[in-house]
Structures are given as structure tokens and as C-alpha cells.
N, C-alpha and C. Protein backbone atom coordinates (compact mmCIF):
# COMPACT_ATOMS: atom_id res chain seq x y z
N UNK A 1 -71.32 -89.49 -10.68
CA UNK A 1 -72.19 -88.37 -10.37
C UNK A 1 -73.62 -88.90 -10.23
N UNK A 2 -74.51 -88.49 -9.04
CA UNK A 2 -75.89 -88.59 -9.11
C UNK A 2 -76.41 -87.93 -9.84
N UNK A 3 -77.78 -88.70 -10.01
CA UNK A 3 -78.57 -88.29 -10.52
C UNK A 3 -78.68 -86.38 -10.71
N UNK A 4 -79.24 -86.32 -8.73
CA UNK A 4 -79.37 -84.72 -8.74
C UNK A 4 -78.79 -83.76 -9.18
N UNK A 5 -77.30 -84.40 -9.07
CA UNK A 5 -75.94 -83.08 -9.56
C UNK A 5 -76.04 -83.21 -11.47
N UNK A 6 -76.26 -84.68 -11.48
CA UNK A 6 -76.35 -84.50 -13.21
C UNK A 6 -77.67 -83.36 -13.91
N UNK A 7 -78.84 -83.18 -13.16
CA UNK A 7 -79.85 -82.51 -13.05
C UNK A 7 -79.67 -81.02 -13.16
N UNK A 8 -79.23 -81.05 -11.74
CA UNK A 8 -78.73 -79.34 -11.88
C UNK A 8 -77.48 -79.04 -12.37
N UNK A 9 -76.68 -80.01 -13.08
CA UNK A 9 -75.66 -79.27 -14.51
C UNK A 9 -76.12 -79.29 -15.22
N UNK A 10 -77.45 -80.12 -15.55
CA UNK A 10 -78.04 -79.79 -16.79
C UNK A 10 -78.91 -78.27 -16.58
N UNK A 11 -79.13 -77.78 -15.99
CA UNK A 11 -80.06 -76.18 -15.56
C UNK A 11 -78.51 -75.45 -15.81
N UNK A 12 -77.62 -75.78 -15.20
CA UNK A 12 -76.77 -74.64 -14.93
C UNK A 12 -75.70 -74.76 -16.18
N UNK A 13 -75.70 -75.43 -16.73
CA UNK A 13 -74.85 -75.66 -18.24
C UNK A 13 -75.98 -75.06 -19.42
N UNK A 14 -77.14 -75.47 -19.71
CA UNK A 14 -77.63 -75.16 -20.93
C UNK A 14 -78.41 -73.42 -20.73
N UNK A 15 -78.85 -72.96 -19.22
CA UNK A 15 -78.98 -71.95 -19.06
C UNK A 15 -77.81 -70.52 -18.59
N UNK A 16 -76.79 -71.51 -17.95
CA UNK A 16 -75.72 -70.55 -18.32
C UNK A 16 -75.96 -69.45 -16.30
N UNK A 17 -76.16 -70.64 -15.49
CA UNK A 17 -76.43 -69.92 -14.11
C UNK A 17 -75.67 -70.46 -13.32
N UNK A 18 -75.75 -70.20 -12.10
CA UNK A 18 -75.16 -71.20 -10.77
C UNK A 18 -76.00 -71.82 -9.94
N UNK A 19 -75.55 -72.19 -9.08
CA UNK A 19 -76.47 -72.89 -7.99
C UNK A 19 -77.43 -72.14 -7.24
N UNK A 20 -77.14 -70.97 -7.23
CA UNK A 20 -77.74 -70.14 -6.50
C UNK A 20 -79.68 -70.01 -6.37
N UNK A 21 -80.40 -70.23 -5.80
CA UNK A 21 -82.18 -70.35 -5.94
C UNK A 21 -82.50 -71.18 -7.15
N UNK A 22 -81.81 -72.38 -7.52
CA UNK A 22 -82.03 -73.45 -8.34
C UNK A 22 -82.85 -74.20 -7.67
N UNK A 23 -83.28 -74.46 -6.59
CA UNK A 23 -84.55 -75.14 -6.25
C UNK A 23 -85.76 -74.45 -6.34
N UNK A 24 -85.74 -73.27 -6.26
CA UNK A 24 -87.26 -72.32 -6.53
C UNK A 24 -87.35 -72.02 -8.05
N UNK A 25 -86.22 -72.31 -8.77
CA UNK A 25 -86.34 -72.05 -10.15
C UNK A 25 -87.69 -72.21 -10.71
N UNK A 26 -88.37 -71.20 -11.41
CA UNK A 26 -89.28 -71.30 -12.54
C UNK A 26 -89.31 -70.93 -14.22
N UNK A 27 -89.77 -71.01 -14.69
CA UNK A 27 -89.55 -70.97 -16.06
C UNK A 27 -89.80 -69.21 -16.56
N UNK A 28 -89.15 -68.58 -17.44
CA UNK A 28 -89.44 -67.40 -17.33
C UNK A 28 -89.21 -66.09 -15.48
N UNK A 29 -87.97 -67.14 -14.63
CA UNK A 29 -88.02 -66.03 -13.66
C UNK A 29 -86.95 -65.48 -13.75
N UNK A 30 -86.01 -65.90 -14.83
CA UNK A 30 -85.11 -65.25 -14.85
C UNK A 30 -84.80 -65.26 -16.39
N UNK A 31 -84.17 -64.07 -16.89
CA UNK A 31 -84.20 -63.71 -18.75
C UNK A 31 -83.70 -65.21 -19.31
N UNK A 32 -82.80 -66.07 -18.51
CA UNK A 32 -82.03 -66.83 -19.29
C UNK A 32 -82.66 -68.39 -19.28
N UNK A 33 -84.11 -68.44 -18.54
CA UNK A 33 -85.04 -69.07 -18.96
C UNK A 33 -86.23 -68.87 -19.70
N UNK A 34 -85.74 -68.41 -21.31
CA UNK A 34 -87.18 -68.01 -22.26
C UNK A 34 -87.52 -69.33 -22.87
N UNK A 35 -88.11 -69.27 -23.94
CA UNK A 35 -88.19 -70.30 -24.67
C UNK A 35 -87.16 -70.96 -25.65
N UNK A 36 -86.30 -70.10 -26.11
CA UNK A 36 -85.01 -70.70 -26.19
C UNK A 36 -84.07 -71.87 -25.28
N UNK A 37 -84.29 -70.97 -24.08
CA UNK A 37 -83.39 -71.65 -23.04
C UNK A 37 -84.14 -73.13 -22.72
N UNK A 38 -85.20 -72.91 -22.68
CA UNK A 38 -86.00 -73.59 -22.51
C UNK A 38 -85.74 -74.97 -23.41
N UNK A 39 -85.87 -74.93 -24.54
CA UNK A 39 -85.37 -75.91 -25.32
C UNK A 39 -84.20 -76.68 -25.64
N UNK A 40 -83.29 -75.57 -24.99
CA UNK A 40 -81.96 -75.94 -24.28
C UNK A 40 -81.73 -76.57 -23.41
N UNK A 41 -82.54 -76.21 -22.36
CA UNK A 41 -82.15 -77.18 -21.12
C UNK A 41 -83.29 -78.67 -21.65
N UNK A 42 -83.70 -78.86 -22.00
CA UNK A 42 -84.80 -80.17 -22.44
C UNK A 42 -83.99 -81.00 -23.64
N UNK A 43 -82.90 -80.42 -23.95
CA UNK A 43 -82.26 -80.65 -25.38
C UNK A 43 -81.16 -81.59 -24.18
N UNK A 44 -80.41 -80.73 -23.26
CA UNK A 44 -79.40 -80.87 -22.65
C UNK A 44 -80.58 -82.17 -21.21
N UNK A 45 -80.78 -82.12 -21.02
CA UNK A 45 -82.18 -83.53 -19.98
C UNK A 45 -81.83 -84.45 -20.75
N UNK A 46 -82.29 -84.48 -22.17
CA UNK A 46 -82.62 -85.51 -23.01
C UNK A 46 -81.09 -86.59 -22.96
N UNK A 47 -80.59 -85.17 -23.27
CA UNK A 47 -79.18 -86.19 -23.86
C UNK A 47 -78.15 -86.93 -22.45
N UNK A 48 -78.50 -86.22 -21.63
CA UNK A 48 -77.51 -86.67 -20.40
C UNK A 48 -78.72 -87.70 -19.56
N UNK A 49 -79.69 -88.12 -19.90
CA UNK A 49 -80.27 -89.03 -19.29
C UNK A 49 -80.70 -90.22 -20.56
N UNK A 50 -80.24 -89.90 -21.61
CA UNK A 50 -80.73 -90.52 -22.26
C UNK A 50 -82.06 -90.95 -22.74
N UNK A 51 -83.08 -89.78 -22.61
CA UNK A 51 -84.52 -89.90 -23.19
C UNK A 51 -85.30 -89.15 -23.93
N UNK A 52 -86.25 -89.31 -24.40
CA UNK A 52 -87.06 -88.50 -25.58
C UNK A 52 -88.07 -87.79 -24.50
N UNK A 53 -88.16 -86.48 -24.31
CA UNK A 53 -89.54 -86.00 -23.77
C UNK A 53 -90.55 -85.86 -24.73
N UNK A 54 -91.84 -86.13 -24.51
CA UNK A 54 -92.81 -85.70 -25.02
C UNK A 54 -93.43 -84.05 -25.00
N UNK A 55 -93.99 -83.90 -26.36
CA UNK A 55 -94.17 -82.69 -26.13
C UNK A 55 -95.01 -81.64 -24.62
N UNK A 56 -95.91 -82.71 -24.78
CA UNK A 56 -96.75 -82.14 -23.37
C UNK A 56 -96.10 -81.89 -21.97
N UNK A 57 -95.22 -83.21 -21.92
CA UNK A 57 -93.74 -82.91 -21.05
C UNK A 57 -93.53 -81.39 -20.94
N UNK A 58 -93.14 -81.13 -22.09
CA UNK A 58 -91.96 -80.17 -22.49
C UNK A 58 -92.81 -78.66 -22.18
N UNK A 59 -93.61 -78.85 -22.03
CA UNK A 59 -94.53 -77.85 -22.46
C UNK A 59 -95.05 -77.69 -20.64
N UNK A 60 -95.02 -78.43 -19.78
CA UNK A 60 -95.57 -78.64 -18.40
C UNK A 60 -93.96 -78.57 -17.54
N UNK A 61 -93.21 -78.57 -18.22
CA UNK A 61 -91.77 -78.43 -17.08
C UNK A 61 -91.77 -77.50 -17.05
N UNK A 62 -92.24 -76.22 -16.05
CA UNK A 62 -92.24 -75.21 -15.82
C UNK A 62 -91.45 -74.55 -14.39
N UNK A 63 -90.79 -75.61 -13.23
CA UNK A 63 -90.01 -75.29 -13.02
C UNK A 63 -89.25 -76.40 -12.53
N UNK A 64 -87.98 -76.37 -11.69
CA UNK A 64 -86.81 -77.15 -11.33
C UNK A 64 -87.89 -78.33 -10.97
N UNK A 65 -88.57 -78.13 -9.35
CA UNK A 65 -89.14 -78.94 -8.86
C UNK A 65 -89.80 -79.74 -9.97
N UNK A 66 -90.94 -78.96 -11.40
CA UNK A 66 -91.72 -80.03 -11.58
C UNK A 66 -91.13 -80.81 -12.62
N UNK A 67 -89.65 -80.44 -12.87
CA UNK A 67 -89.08 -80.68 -14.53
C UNK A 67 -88.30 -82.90 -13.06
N UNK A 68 -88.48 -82.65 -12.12
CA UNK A 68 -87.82 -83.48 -11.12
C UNK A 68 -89.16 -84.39 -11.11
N UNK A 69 -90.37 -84.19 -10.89
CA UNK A 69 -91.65 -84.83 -10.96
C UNK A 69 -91.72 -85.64 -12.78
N UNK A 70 -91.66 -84.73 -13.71
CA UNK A 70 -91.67 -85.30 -14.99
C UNK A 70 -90.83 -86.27 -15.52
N UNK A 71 -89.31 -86.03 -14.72
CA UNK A 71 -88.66 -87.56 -14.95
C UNK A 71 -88.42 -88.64 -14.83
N UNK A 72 -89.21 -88.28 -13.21
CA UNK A 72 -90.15 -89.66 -12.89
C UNK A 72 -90.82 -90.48 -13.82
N UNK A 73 -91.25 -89.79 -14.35
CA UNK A 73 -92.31 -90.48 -15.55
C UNK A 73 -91.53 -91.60 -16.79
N UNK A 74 -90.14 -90.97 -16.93
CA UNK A 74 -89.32 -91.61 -17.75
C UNK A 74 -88.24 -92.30 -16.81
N UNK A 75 -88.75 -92.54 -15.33
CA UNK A 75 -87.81 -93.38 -15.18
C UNK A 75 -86.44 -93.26 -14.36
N UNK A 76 -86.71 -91.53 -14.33
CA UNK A 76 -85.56 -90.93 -13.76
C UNK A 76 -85.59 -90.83 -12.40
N UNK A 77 -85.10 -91.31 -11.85
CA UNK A 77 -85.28 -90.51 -9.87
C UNK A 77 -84.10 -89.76 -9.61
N UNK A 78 -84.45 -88.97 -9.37
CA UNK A 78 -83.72 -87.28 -8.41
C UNK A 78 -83.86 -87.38 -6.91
């Protein structure tokens, strides 16, 4: 599996969605991205890529696109 598909099972496994407007995704646009979920899907990133986000990270992944920009940072390409 690539990268990308490992990406968006991680959105669509820890938030509990489909594929459906997963590229316009933002944080809070839909109920099942609150801050819960939120920590869910960063819980579920971490572990299937194998890395620690930083808090400021965590706190700036606000949607699909920029959570794809931030894993750059660790290394990840999407």
C-alpha cells in the first residue's frame, strides 16, 4: 500500500467516513472531526507511519491537504 491510501485509511478508519470530499476535508467540517476525533486520527498517523507529532503539529493539521504538508516535515511523502 502507498503512502496516500495508507493516509486516507488513516482519516477514514479513526474518523469513521469514506472517501467521499476527503481531499477538501477540514477539521471541524464534519461532527466526526472534533477534538476527539482529532486525536484519533493523529493517534492513528502516528502509529501507521511510525512517528511522534509534535504538539504544534497537532495543533496546525487542520485539514487533509495540510495534515499531507506536515508529514513532510517527518519525512513522509504523499
Amino acid at each position: 500500500m502507498d503512502n496516500l491510501q495508507l493516509y486516507k485509511n488513516c482519516f477514514k478508519n479513526s474518523l469513521s467516513i469514506n472517501d467521499e470530499g476527503l481531499d477538501e476535508l477540514e477539521y471541524n467540517s464534519i461532527p466526526e472531526w472534533d477534538s476527539i476525533g482529532h486525536m484519533t486520527l493523529i493517534s492513528e498517523l502516528e502509529e501507521n507511519f511510525k512517528i511522534s507529532i509534535e504538539t504544534d503539529d497537532i495543533v496546525d493539521f487542520s485539514s487533509f491537504k495540510k495534515g499531507k504538508e506536515i508529514l513532510l516535515k517527518y519525512k513522509v511523502k504523499i
